[in-house]
Protein backbone atom coordinates (compact mmCIF):
# COMPACT_ATOMS: atom_id res chain seq x y z
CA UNK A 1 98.24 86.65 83.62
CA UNK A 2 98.78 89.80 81.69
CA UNK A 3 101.01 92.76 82.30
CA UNK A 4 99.40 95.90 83.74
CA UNK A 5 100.82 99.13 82.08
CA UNK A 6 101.27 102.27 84.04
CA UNK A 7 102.40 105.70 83.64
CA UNK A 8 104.97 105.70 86.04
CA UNK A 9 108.53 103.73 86.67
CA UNK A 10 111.06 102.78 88.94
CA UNK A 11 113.17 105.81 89.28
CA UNK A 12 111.08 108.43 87.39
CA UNK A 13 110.67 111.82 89.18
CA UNK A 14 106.96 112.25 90.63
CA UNK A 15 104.50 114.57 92.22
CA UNK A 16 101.93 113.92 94.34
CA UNK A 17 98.44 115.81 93.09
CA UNK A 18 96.10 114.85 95.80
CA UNK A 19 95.59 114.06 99.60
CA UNK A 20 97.74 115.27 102.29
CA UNK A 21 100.67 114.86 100.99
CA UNK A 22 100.22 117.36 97.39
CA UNK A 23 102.71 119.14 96.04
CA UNK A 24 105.52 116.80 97.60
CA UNK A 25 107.83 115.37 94.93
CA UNK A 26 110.31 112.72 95.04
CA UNK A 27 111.78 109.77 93.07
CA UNK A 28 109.66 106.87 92.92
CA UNK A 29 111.61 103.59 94.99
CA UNK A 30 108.89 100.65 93.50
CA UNK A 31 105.94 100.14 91.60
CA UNK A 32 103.08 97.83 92.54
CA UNK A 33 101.10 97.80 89.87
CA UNK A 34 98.77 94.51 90.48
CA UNK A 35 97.31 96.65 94.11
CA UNK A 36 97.63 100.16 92.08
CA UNK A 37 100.27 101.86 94.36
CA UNK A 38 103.59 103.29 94.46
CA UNK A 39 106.57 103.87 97.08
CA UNK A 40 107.44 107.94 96.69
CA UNK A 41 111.17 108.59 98.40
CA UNK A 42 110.33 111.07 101.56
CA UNK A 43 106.63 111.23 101.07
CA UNK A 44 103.82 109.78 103.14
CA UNK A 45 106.50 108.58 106.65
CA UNK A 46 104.91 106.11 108.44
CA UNK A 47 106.28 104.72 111.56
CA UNK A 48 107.34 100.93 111.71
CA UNK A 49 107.27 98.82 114.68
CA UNK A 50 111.09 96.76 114.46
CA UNK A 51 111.31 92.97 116.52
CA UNK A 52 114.64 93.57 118.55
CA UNK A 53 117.65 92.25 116.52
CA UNK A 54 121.60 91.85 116.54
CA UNK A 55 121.55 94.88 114.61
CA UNK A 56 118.65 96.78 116.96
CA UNK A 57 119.02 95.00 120.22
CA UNK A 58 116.47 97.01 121.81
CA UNK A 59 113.87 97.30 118.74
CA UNK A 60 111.68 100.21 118.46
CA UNK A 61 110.27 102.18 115.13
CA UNK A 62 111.89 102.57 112.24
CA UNK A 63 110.73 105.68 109.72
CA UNK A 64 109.74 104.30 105.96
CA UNK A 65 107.72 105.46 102.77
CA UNK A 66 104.16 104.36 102.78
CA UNK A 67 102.42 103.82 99.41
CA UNK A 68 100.05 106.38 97.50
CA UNK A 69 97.78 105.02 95.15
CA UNK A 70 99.29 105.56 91.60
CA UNK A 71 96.39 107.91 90.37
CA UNK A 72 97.61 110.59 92.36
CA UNK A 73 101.33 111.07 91.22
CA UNK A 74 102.07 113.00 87.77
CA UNK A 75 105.29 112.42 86.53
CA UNK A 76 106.99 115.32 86.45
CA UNK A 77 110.56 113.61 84.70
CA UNK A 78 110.65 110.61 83.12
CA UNK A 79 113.73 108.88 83.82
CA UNK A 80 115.02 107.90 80.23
């Protein structure tokens, strides 16, 4: 199995150039590059549905970053 390269990293500073969600920039949390996508901090909230738990007794939805498909972030700074 070989590596796939892509133009982005784990921390680097991104913006999105496409979909609903353009022009929002933010720090990029992971990278999946075998599926192609990428977690963006604060862009692209979806809503979570959370099993109740000793921390969340009563459950509910918890707010988390969705992925974006890695051909439409530009970096904008690399982190170094």
């Amino acid at each position: 199995m070989s590596r796939i390269k892509t133009h982005v990293k784990k921390g680097d500073l991104v913006e999105v150039t496409s979909g609903v969600e353009q022009g929002k920039q933010g720090h990029v949390l992971q990278v999946l590059p075998q599926k192609g996508y990428v977690l963006v901090e604060g862009v692209r909230m979806i809503k979570k549905s959370v099993r109740p738990s000793q921390d969340k007794p009563q459950g509910g939805f918890a707010e988390r970053e969705g992925t974006i498909h890695i051909s439409n972030v530009k970096v904008v700074e690399s982190k170094k």
